[in-house]
Protein backbone atom coordinates (compact mmCIF):
# COMPACT_ATOMS: atom_id res chain seq x y z
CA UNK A 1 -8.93 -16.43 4.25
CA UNK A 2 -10.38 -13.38 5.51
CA UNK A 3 -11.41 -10.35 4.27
CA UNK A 4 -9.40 -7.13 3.73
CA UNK A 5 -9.76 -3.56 3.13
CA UNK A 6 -10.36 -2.54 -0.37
CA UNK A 7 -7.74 -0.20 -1.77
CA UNK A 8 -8.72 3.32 -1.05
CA UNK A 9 -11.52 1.82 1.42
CA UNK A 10 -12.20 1.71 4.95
CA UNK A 11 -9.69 -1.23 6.68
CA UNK A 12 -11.77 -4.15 8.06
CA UNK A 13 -8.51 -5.52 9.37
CA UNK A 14 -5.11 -4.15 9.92
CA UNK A 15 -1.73 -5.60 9.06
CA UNK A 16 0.06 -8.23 8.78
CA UNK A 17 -1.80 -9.50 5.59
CA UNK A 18 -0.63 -13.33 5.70
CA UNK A 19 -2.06 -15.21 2.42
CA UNK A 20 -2.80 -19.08 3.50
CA UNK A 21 -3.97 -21.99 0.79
CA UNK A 22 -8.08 -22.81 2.00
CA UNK A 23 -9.21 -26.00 1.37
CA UNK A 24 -12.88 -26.92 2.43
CA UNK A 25 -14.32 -30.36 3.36
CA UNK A 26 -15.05 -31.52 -0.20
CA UNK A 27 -11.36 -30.69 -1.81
CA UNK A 28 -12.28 -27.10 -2.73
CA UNK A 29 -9.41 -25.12 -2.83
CA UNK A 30 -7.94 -21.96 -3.42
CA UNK A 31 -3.99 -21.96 -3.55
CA UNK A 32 -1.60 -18.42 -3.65
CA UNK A 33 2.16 -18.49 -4.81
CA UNK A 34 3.99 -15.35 -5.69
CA UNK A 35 7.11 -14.49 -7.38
CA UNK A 36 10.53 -13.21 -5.18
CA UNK A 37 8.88 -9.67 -5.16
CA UNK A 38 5.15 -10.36 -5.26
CA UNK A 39 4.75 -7.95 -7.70
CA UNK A 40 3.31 -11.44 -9.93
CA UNK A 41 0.93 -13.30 -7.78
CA UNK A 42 -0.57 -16.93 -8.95
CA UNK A 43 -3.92 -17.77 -7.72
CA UNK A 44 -4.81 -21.61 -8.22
CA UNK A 45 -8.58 -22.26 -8.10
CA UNK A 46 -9.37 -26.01 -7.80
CA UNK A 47 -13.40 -27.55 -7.48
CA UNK A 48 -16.67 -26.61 -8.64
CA UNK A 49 -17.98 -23.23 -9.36
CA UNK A 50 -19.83 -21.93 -6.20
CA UNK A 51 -20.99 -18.79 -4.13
CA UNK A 52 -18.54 -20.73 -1.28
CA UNK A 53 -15.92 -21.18 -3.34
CA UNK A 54 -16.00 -17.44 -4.98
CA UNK A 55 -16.05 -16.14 -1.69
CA UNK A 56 -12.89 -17.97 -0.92
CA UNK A 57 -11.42 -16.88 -4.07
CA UNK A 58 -12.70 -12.98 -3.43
CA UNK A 59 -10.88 -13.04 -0.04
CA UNK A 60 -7.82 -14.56 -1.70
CA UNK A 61 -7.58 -11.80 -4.37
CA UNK A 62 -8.13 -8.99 -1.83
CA UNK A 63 -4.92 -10.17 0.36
CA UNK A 64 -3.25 -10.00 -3.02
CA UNK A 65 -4.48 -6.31 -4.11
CA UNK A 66 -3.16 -5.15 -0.52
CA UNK A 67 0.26 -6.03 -1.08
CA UNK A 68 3.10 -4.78 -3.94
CA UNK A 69 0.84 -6.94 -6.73
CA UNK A 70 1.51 -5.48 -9.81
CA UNK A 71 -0.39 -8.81 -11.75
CA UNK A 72 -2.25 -11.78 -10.89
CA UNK A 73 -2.76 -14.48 -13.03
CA UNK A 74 -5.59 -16.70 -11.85
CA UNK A 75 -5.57 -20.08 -12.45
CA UNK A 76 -8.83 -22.13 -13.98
CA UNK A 77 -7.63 -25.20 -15.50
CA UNK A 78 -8.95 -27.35 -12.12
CA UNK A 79 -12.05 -25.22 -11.97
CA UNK A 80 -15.54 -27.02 -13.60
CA UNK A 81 -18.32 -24.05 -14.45
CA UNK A 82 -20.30 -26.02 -16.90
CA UNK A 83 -22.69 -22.93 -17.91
CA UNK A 84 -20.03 -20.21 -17.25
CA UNK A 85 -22.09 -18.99 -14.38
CA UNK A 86 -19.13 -17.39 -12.97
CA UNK A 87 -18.81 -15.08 -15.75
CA UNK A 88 -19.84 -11.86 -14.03
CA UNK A 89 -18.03 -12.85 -10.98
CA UNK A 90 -14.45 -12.72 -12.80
CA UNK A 91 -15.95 -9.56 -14.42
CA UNK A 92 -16.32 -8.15 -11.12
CA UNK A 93 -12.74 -9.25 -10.26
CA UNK A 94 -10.91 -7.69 -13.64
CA UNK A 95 -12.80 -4.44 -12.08
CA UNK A 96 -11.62 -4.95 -8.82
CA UNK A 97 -8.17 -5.05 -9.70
CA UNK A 98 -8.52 -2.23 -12.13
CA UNK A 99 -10.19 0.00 -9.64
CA UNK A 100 -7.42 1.07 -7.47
CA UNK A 101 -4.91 4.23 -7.45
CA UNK A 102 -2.12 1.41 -8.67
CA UNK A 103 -4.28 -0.59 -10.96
CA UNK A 104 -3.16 -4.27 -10.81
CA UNK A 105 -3.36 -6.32 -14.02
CA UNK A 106 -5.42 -9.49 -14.44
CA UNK A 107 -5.13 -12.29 -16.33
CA UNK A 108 -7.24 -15.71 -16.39
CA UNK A 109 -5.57 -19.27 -17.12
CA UNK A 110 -8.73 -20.47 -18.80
CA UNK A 111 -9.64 -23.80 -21.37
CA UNK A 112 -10.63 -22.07 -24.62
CA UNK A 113 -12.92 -25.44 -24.94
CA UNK A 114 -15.50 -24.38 -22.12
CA UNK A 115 -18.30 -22.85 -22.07
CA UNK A 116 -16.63 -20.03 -19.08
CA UNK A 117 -13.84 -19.63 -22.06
CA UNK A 118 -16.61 -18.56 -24.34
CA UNK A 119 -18.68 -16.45 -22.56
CA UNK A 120 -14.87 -14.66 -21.63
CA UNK A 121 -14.04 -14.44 -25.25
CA UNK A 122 -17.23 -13.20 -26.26
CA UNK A 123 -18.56 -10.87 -24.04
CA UNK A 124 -19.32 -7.16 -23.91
CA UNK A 125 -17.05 -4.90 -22.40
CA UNK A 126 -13.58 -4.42 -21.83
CA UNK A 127 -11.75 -7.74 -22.87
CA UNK A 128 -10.02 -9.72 -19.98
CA UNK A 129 -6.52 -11.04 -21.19
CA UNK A 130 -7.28 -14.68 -21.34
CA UNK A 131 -4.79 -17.84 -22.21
CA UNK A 132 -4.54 -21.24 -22.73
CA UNK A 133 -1.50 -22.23 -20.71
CA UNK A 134 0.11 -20.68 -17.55
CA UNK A 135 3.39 -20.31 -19.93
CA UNK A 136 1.72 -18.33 -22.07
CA UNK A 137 0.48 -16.58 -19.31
CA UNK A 138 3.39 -15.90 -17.47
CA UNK A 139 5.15 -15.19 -20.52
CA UNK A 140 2.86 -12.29 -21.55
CA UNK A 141 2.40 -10.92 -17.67
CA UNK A 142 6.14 -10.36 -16.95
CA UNK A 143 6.66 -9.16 -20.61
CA UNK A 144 4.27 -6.19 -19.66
CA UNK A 145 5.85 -5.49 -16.48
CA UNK A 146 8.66 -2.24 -16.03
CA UNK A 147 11.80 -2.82 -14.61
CA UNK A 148 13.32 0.86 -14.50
CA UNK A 149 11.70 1.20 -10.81
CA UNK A 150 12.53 -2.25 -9.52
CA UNK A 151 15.98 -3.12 -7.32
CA UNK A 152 16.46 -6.57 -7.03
CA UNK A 153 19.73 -8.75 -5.67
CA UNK A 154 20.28 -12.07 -3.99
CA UNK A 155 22.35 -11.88 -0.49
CA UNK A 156 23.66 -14.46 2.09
CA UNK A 157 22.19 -15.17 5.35
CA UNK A 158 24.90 -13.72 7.16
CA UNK A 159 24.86 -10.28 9.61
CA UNK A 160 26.85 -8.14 6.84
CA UNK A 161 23.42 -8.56 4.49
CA UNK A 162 21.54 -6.53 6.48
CA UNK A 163 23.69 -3.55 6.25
CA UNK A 164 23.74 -4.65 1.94
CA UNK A 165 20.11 -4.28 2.15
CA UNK A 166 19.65 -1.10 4.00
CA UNK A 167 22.12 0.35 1.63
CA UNK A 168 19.92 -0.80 -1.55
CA UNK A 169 17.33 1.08 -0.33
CA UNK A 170 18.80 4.43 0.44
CA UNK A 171 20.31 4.32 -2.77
CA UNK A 172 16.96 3.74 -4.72
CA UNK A 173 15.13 6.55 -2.73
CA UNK A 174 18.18 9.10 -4.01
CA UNK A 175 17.83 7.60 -7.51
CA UNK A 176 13.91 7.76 -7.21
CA UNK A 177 13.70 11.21 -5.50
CA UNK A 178 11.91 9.72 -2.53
CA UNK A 179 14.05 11.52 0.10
CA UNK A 180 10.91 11.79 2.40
CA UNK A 181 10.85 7.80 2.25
CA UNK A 182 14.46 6.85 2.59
CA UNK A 183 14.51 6.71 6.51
CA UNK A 184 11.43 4.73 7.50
CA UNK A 185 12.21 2.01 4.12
CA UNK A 186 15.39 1.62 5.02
CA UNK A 187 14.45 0.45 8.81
CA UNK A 188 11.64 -1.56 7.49
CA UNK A 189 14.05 -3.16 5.18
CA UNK A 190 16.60 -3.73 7.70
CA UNK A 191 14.34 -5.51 9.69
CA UNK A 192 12.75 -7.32 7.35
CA UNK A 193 16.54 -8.57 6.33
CA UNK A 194 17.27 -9.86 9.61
CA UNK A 195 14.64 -11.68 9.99
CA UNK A 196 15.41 -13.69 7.09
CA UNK A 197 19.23 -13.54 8.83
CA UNK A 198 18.19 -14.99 12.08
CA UNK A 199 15.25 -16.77 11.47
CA UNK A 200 15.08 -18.44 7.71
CA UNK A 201 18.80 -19.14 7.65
CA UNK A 202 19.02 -18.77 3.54
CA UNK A 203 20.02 -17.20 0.82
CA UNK A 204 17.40 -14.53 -0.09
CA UNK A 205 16.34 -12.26 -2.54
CA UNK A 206 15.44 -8.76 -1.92
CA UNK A 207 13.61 -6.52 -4.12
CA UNK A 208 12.80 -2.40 -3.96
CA UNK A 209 9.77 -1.65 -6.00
CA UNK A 210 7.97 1.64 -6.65
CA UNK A 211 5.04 2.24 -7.71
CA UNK A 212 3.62 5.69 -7.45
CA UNK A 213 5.10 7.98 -4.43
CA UNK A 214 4.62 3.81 -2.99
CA UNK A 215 7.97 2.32 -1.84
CA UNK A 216 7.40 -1.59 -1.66
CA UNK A 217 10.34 -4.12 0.15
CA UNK A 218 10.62 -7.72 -0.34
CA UNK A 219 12.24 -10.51 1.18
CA UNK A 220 12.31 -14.02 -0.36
CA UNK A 221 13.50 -16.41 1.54
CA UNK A 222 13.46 -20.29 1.37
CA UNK A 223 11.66 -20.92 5.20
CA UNK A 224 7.90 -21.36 4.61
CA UNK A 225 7.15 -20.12 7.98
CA UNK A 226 5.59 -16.94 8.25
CA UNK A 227 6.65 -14.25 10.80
CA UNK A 228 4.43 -13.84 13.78
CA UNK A 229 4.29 -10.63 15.66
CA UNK A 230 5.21 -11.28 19.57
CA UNK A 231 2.34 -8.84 20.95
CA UNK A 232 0.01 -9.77 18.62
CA UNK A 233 -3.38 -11.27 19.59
CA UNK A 234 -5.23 -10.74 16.04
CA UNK A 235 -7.54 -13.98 14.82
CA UNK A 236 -5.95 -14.72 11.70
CA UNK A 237 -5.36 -18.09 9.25
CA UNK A 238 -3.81 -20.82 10.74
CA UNK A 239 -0.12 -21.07 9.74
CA UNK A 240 3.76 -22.16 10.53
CA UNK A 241 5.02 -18.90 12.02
CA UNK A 242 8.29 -17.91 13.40
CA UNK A 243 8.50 -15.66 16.23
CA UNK A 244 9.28 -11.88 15.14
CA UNK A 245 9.61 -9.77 18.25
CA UNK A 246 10.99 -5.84 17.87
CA UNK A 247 11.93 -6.36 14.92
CA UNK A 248 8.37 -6.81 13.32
CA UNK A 249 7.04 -4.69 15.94
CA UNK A 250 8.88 -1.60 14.27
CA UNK A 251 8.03 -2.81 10.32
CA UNK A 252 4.30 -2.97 12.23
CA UNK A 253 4.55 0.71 13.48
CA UNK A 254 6.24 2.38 10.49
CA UNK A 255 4.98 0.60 6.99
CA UNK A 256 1.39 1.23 5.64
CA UNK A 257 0.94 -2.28 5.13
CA UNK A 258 3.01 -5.48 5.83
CA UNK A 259 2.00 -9.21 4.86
CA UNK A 260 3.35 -12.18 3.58
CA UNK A 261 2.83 -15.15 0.96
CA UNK A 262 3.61 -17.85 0.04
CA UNK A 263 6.62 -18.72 -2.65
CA UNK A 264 8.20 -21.76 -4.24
CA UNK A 265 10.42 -22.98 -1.47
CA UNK A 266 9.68 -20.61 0.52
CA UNK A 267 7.72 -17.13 1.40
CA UNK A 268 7.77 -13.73 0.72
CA UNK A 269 7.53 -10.67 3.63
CA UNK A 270 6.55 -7.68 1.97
CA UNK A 271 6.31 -4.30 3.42
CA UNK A 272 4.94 -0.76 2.02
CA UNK A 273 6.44 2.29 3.13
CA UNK A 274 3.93 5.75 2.17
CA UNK A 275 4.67 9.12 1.97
């Protein structure tokens, strides 16, 4: 993965944001899923505790803070730090995600029988939300979580959807207030919808979310290729991708930030629209 601007930073790359699994040459990995609306993000972290792999894992998270994350839940039940040396490297990341205009809650997946788990658990300083399971976990994340300013319904792949989904969106920004917002979301969102129209060929789920004077759009879809702009030459991970064209060269022009991750069955495309 590579790097990304920090929220509220100087950008070191530009958009699209496109979260891939890394694996190295001894099994190390770092895997990302994310719910239909990204707003809950899973980070997987298998292997041995090193500066490689925490680099891997710090790239990982900052592709996650760009997009509409509203909490991660990291993933250490695969990951072997005999001594808890990692302990001010998570510290680091709970401050990370906290540091932001939209803080992003974070929550570690962690053996309480390890000597990481204790050093967590006992530690000065602001507690980091630790537990045993990824139920638990999950359970306690998306029990935290509003839903007054999220939008959410599941449409057909078929041409009629797209004109559903643009009319979600105006109809959230006059619910919201966000009048100054409603013209460029609802393109993005249009777009984004066809795309998942002509290209995935499913059922998907779309999702408005705001956060702040933010306007976040989802599509989840169930193709795991990611969209590709046409014109684009950037580096970037290597990954399926499905031709875009004008479509993604608009969502390009007009949202702050645009990206995409990876889902069960499938992928996300996320957009955020600014005032």
């Amino acid at each position: 993965m590579t790097a990304v601007e920090r929220r509220g930073g100087a950008p070191s790359l530009r958009s699209p944001y496109l979260v891939a699994t890394v694996t190295d040459r001894r099994g190390v990995s770092v895997g990302v899923v994310a719910d239909a609306s990204s707003s809950v993000v899973e980070i997987k972290v298998h292997g041995h505790w090193s500066q490689q792999l925490g680099e891997q894992i710090t790239a990982g998270l900052g592709l996650c803070l760009a997009g509409p994350s509203e909490a991660i839940i990291i993933d250490l039940r695969d990951f072997s730090d005999r001594h808890g040396l990692s302990l001010r490297y998570w510290l680091a990341a709970q401050r990370e995600a906290r540091g932001g205009a939209l803080p992003v809650g974070l929550a570690l997946c962690v053996p309480p029988a390890t000597m990481l788990g204790y050093r967590l658990r006992h530690h000065e300083g602001n507690p980091l939300p630790l537990f045993a399971t990824m139920g638990e976990a999950r359970a306690a994340v998306v029990g935290r979580l509003r839903r007054s300013h999220r939008w959410q319904t599941r449409l057909a792949p078929v041409p009629v959807s797209v004109r559903a989904a643009r009319d979600l969106v105006e109809l959230a920004c006059h619910t919201w207030q966000l009048h100054d917002l409603r013209q460029d979301a609802a393109l993005v969102m249009s777009e984004l919808a066809a795309n998942a129209v002509e290209h995935a060929g499913t059922d998907f789920v779309l999702t408005v979310l705001r956060r702040g004077r933010d306007l976040h759009l989802a599509v989840r879809d169930g193709d795991t290729r990611y969209p590709r702009l046409v014109e684009s030459t950037q580096a970037g991970p290597r990954l399926p991708v499905v031709e875009g064209g004008r479509g993604l060269m608009l969502v390009h022009a007009v949202a702050a930030r645009w990206g995409a991750i990876p889902a069960h069955g499938g992928k996300v495309v996320w957009a955020t629209v600014s005032a």
